[in-house]
C-alpha atoms as a PDB file:
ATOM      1  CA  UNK A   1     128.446 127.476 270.206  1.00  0.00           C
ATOM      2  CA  UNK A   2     131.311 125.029 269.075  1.00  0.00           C
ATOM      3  CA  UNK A   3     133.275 126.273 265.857  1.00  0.00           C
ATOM      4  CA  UNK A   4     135.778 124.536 264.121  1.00  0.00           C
ATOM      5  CA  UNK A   5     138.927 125.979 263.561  1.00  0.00           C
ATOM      6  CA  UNK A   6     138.093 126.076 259.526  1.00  0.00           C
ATOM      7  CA  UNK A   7     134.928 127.647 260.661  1.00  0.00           C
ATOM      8  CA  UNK A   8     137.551 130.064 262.895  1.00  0.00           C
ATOM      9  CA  UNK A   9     139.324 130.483 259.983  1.00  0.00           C
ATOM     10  CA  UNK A  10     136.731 131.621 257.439  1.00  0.00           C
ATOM     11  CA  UNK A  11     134.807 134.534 260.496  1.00  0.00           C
ATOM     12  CA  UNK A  12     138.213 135.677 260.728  1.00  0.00           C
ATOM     13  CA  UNK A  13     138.551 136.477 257.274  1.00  0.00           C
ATOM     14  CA  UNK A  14     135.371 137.650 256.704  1.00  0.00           C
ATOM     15  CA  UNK A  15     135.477 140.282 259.535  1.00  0.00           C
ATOM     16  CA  UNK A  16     138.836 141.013 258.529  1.00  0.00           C
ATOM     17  CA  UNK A  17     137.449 141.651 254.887  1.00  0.00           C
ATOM     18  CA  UNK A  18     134.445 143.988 256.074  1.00  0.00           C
ATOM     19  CA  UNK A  19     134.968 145.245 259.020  1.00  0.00           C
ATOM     20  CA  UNK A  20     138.597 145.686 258.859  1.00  0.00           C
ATOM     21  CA  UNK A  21     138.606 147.036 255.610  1.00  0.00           C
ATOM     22  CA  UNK A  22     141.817 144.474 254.595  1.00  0.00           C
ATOM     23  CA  UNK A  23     144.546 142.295 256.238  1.00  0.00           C
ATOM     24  CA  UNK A  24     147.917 143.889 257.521  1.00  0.00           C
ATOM     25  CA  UNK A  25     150.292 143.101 255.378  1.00  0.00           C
ATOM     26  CA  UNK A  26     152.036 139.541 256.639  1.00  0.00           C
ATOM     27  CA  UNK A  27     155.349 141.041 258.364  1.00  0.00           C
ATOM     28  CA  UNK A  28     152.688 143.486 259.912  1.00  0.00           C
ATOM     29  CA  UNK A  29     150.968 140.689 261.162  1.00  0.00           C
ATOM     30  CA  UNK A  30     154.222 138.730 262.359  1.00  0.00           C
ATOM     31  CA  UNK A  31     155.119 141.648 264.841  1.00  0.00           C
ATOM     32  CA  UNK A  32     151.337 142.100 265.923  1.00  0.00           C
ATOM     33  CA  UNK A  33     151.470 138.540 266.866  1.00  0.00           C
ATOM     34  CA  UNK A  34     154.464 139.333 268.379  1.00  0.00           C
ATOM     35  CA  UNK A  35     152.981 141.784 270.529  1.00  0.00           C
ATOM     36  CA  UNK A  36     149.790 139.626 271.677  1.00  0.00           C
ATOM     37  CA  UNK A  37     152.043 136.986 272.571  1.00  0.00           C
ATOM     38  CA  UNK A  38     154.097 138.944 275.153  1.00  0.00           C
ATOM     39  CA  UNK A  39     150.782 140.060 276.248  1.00  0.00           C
ATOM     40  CA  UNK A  40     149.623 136.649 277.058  1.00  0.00           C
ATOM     41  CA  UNK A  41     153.276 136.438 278.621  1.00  0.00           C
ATOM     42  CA  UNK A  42     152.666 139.459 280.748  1.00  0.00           C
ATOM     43  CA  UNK A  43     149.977 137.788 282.507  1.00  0.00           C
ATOM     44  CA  UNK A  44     150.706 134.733 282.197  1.00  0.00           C
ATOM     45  CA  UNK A  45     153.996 135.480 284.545  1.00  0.00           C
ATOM     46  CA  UNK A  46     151.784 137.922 286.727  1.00  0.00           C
ATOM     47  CA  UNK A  47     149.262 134.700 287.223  1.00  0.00           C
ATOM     48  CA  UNK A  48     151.389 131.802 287.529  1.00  0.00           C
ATOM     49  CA  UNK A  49     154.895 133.328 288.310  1.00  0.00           C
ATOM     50  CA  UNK A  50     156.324 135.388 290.772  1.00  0.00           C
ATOM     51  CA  UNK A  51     156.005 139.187 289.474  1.00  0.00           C
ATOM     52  CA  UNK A  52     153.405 141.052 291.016  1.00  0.00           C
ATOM     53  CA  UNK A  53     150.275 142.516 288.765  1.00  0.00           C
ATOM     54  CA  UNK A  54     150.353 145.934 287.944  1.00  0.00           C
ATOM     55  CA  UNK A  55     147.409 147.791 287.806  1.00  0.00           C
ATOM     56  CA  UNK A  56     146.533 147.893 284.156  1.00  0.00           C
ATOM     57  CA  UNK A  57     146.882 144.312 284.168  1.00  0.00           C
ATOM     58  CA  UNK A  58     144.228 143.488 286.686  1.00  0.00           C
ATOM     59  CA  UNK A  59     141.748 143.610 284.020  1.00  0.00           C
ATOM     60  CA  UNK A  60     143.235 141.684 281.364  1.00  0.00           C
ATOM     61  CA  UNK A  61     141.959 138.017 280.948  1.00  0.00           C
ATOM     62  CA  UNK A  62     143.658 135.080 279.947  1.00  0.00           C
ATOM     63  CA  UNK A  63     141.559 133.462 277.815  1.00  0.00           C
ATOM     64  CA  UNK A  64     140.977 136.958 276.302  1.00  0.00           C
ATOM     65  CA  UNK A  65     144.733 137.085 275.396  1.00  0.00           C
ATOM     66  CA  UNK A  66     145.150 133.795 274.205  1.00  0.00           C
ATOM     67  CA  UNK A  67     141.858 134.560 272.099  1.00  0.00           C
ATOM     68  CA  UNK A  68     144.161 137.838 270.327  1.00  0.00           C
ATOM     69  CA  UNK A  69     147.153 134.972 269.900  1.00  0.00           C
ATOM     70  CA  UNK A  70     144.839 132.912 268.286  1.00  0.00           C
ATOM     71  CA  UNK A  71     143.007 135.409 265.969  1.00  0.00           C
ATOM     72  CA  UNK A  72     146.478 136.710 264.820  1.00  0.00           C
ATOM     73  CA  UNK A  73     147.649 133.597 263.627  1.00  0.00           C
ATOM     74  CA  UNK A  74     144.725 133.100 261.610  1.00  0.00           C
ATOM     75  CA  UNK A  75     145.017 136.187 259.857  1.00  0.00           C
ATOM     76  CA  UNK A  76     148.601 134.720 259.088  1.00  0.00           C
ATOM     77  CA  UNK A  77     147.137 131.490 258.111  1.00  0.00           C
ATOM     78  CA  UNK A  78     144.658 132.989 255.822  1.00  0.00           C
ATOM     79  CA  UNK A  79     146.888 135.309 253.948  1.00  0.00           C
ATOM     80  CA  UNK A  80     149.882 132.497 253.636  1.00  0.00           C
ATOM     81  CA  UNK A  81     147.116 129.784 252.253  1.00  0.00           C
ATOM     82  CA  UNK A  82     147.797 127.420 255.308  1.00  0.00           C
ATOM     83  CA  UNK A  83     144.741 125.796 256.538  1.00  0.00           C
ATOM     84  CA  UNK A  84     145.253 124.959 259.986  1.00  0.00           C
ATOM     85  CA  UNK A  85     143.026 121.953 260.039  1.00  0.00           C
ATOM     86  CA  UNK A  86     145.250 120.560 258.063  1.00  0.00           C
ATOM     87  CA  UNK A  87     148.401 121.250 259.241  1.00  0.00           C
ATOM     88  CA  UNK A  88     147.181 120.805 263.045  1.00  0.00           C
ATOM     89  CA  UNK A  89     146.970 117.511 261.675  1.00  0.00           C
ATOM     90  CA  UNK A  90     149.859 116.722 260.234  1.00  0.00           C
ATOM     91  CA  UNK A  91     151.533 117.944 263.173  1.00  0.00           C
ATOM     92  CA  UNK A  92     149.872 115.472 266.189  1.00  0.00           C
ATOM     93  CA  UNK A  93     151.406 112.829 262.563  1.00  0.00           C
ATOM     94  CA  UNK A  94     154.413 113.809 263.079  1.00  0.00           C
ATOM     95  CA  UNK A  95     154.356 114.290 266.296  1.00  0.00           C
ATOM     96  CA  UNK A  96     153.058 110.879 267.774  1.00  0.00           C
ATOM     97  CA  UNK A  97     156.102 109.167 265.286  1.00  0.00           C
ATOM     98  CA  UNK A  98     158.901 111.461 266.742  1.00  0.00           C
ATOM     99  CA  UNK A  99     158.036 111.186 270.158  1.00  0.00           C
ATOM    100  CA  UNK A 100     156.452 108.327 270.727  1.00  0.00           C
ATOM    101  CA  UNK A 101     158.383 107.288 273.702  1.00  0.00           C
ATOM    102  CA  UNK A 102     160.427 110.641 274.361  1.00  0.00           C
ATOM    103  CA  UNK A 103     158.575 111.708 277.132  1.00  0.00           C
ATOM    104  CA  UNK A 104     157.996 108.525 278.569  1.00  0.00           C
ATOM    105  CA  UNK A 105     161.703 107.629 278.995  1.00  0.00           C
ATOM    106  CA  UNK A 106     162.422 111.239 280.126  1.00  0.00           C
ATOM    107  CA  UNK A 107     163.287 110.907 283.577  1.00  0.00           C
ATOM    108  CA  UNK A 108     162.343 114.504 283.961  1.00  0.00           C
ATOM    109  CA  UNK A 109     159.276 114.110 283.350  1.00  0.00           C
ATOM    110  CA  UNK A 110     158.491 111.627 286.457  1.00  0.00           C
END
């Protein structure tokens, strides 16, 4: 089933609203995100890096990690007013004027 991220958006808050009895407050939610992101990290660097895994981390998915990332934010979102949609939007705006042709004339990058 496809979802949109408004549609993302709106699940979030209504589980967050029944289920979970009420959002953390925003700075909770700033440190939770925080803590999901060095998650992803964790295996992330385990995956694609050079540390070994450790044995809890076996387990732990990445798409189930970026998934915790991703609902985080959109508690933030929700509780700030931001739709995402929108500003998701206005960011590929501003970012197709700013860098145009930054990555194509980055020698770097060839």
């Amino acid at each position: 089933m496809d979802i949109t991220i408004k549609q993302a958006q709106q699940q979030v808050d209504k589980w967050i609203t029944t289920v979970g009895v009420r959002y953390f407050n925003e700075l909770t939610n700033l440190g939770i995100l925080m803590e999901e992101v060095g998650e992803l990290s964790r295996i992330m660097v385990r995956k694609y890096g050079q540390q070994s895994f450790k044995e809890s981390d076996k387990q732990k998915e990445l798409g189930d990690e970026m998934a915790d990332v991703l609902w985080v934010l959109m508690c933030l979102a929700n509780q700030t007013g931001v739709d995402l949609t929108e500003a998701l939007h206005k960011n590929f705006e501003k970012k197709n004027i700013r860098d145009a042709n930054r990555h194509k004339e980055n020698d770097k990058l060839r």
